[in-house]
Protein backbone atom coordinates (compact mmCIF):
# COMPACT_ATOMS: atom_id res chain seq x y z
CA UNK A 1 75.19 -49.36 -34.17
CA UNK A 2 76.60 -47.23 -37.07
CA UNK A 3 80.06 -49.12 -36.45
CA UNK A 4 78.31 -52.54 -36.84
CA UNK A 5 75.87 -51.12 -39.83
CA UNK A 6 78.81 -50.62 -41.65
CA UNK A 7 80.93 -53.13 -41.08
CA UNK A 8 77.85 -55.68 -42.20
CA UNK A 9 77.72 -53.29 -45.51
CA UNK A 10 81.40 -53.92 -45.75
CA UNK A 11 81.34 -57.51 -45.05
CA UNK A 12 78.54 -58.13 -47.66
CA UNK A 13 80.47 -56.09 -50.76
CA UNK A 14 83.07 -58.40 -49.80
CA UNK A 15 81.71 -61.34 -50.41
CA UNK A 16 79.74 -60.23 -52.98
CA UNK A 17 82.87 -59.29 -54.44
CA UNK A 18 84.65 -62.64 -53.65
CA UNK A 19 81.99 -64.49 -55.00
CA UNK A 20 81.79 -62.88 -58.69
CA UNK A 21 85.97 -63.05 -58.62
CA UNK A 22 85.38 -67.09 -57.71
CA UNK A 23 82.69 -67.27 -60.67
CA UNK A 24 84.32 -65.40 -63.16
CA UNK A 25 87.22 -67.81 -62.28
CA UNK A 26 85.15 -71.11 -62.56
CA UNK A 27 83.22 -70.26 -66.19
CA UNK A 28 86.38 -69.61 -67.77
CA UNK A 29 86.05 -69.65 -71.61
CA UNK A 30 86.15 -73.20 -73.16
CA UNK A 31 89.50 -74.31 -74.52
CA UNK A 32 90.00 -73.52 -78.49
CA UNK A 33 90.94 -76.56 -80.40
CA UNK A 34 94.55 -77.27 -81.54
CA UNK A 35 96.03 -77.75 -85.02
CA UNK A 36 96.15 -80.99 -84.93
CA UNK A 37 92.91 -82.06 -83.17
CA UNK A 38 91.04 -79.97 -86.24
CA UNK A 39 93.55 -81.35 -88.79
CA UNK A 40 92.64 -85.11 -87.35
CA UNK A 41 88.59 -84.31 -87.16
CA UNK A 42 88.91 -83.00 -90.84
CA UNK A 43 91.30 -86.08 -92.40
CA UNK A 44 88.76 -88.88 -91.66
CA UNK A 45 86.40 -86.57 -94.09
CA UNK A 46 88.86 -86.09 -96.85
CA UNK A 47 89.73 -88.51 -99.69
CA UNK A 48 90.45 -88.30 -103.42
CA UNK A 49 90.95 -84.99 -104.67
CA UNK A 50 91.00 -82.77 -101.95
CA UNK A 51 93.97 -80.87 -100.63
CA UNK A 52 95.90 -80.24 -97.25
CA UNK A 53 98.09 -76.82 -98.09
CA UNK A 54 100.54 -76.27 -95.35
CA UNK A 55 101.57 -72.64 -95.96
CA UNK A 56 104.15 -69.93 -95.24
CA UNK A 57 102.79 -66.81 -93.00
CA UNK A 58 101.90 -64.60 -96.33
CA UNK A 59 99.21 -67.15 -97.65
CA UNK A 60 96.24 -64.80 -98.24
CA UNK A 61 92.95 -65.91 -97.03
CA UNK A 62 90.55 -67.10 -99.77
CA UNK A 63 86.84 -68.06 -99.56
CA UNK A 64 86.34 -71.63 -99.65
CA UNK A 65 89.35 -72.82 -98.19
CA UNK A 66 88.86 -74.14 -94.39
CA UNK A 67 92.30 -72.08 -92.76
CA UNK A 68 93.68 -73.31 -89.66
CA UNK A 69 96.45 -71.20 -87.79
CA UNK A 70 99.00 -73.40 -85.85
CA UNK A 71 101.04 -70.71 -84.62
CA UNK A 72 103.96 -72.98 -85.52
CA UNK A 73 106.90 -73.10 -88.39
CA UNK A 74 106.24 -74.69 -91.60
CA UNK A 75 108.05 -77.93 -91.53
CA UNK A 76 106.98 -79.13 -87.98
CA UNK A 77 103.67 -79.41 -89.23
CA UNK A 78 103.84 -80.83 -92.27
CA UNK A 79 106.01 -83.70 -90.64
CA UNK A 80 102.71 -84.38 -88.32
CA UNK A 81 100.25 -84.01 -91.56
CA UNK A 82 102.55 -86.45 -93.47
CA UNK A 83 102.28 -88.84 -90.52
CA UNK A 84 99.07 -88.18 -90.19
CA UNK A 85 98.52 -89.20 -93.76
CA UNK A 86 100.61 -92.16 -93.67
CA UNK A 87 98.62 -93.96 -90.74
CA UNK A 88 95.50 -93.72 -92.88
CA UNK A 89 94.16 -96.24 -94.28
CA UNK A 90 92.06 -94.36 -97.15
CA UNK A 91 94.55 -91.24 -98.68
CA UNK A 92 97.90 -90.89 -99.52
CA UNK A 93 100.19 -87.57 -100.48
CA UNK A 94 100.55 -86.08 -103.52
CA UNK A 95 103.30 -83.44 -102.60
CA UNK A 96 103.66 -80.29 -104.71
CA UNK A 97 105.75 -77.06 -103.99
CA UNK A 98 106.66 -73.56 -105.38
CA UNK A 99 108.84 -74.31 -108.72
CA UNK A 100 110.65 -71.19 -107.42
CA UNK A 101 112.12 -72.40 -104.29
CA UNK A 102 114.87 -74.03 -106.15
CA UNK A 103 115.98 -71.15 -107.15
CA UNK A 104 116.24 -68.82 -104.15
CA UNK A 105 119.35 -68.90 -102.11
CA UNK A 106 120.74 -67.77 -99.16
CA UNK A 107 121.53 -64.59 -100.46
CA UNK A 108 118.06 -63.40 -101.86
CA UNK A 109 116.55 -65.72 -98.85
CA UNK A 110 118.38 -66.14 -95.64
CA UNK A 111 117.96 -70.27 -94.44
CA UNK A 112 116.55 -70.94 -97.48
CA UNK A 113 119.31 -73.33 -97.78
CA UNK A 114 118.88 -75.55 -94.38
CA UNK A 115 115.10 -75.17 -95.52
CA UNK A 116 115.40 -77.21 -98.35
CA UNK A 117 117.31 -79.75 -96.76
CA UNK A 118 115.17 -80.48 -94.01
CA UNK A 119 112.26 -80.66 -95.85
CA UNK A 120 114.24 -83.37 -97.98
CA UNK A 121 114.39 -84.89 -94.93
CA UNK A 122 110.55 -84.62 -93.59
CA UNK A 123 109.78 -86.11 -97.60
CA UNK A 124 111.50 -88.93 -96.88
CA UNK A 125 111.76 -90.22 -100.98
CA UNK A 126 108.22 -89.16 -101.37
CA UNK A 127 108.19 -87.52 -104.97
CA UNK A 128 108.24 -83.48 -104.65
CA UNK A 129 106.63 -81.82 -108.24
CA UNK A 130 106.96 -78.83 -108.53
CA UNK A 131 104.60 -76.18 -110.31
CA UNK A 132 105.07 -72.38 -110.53
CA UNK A 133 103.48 -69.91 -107.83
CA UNK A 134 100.75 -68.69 -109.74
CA UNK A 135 99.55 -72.06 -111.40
CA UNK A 136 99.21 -73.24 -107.80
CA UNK A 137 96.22 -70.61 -107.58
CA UNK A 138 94.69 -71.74 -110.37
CA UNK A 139 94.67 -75.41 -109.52
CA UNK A 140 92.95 -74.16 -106.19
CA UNK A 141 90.59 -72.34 -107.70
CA UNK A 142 89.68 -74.93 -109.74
CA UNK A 143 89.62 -77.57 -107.08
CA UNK A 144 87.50 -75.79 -104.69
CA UNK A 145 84.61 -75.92 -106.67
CA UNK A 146 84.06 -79.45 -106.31
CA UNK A 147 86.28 -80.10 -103.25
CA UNK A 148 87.73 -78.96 -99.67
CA UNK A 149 90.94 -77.84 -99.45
CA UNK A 150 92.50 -77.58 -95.76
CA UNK A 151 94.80 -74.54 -95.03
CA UNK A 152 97.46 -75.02 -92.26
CA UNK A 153 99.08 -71.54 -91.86
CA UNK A 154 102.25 -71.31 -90.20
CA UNK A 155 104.71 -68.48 -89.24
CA UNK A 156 107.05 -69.47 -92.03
CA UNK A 157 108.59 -66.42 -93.68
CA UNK A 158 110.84 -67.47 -96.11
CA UNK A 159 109.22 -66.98 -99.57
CA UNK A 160 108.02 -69.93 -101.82
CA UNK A 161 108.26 -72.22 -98.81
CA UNK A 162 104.51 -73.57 -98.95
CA UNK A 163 103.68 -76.92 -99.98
CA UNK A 164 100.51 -78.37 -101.54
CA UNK A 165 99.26 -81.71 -100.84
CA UNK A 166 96.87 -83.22 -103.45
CA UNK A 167 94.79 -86.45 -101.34
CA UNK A 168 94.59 -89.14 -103.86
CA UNK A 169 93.07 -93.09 -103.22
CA UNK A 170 95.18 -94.65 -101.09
CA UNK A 171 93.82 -98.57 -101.51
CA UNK A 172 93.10 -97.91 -106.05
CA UNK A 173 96.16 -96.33 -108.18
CA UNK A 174 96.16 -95.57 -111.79
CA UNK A 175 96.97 -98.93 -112.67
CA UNK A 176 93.70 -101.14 -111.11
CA UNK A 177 91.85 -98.18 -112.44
CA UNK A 178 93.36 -98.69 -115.68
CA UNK A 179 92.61 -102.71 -116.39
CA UNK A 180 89.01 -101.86 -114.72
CA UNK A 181 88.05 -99.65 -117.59
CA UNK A 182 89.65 -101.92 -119.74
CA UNK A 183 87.07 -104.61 -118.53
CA UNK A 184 84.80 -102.29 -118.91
CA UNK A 185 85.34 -101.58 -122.47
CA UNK A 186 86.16 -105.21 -123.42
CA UNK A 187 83.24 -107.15 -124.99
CA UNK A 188 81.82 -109.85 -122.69
């Protein structure tokens, strides 16, 4: 009787035990969201005047800015944000980067070098301006008063690398706004 008494306790922490293991198993935590899925819920919501930084690994944190790690070096993700951007039908790129990153070579920088060619490359003739390291804080301080600006941090670690992506109109340029406020001015 004892035997069987305990081999029924034994049995039952068993599958008491099997069971928890099976349901621990089964409500696993949800999946997080990739890069990219949050990058393409967040573009549909962006337009004129708000900015996409893809940055090296040393970007601080700042309140205000939406930051999304991608775990992934720098210029694989811009190349998908620039796609991105090109299939839609509302924004288009205005491209900015560290004025010092021209200057750095090899030496100070090691791959520095094949850096700046391949992101010739990802640019593709887009226009690249330039603006110095600190001015670049002060435009995004300034802009995220009024707008969002979208942080893709990568694992980039060579210095000066980032590069700052200003949304503008992409179906209105400076020209149709120009002979509209012409019109406007114009006496009927």
């Amino acid at each position: 009787m004892k035997k069987i008494t305990l081999q029924l306790i034994c049995c039952t922490i068993a599958l008491n035990f099997f069971s928890c293991t099976t349901s621990m198993k089964e409500s696993k935590e949800p999946e997080t969201t990739s890069w990219q899925q949050q990058l393409d819920a967040q573009l549909p919501l962006n337009g004129h005047r708000n900015w996409i930084l893809v940055v090296d690994k040393a970007f601080p944190q700042q309140p205000g800015m939406q930051i999304i790690n991608t775990g992934e070096k720098l210029l694989p993700v811009l190349q998908v944000v620039l796609d991105r951007i090109e299939k839609s039908t509302h924004v288009r790129p205005v491209i900015f980067n560290d004025a010092e990153l021209q200057f750095l070579t090899d030496s100070l920088a090691p791959g520095v070098s094949a850096y700046k060619e391949a992101l010739k490359k990802i640019l593709n003739g887009n226009t690249l301006q330039s603006l110095l390291h600190d001015s670049v804080f002060v435009q995004m301080s300034a802009a995220m008063k009024l707008f969002s600006i979208t942080v893709l941090k990568t694992e980039e670690t060579i210095p000066y690398s980032s590069v700052f992506i200003q949304l503008d109109c992409a179906y209105w340029g400076k020209e149709k706004e120009q002979q509209l406020r012409k019109l406007m001015s114009s006496p009927n």
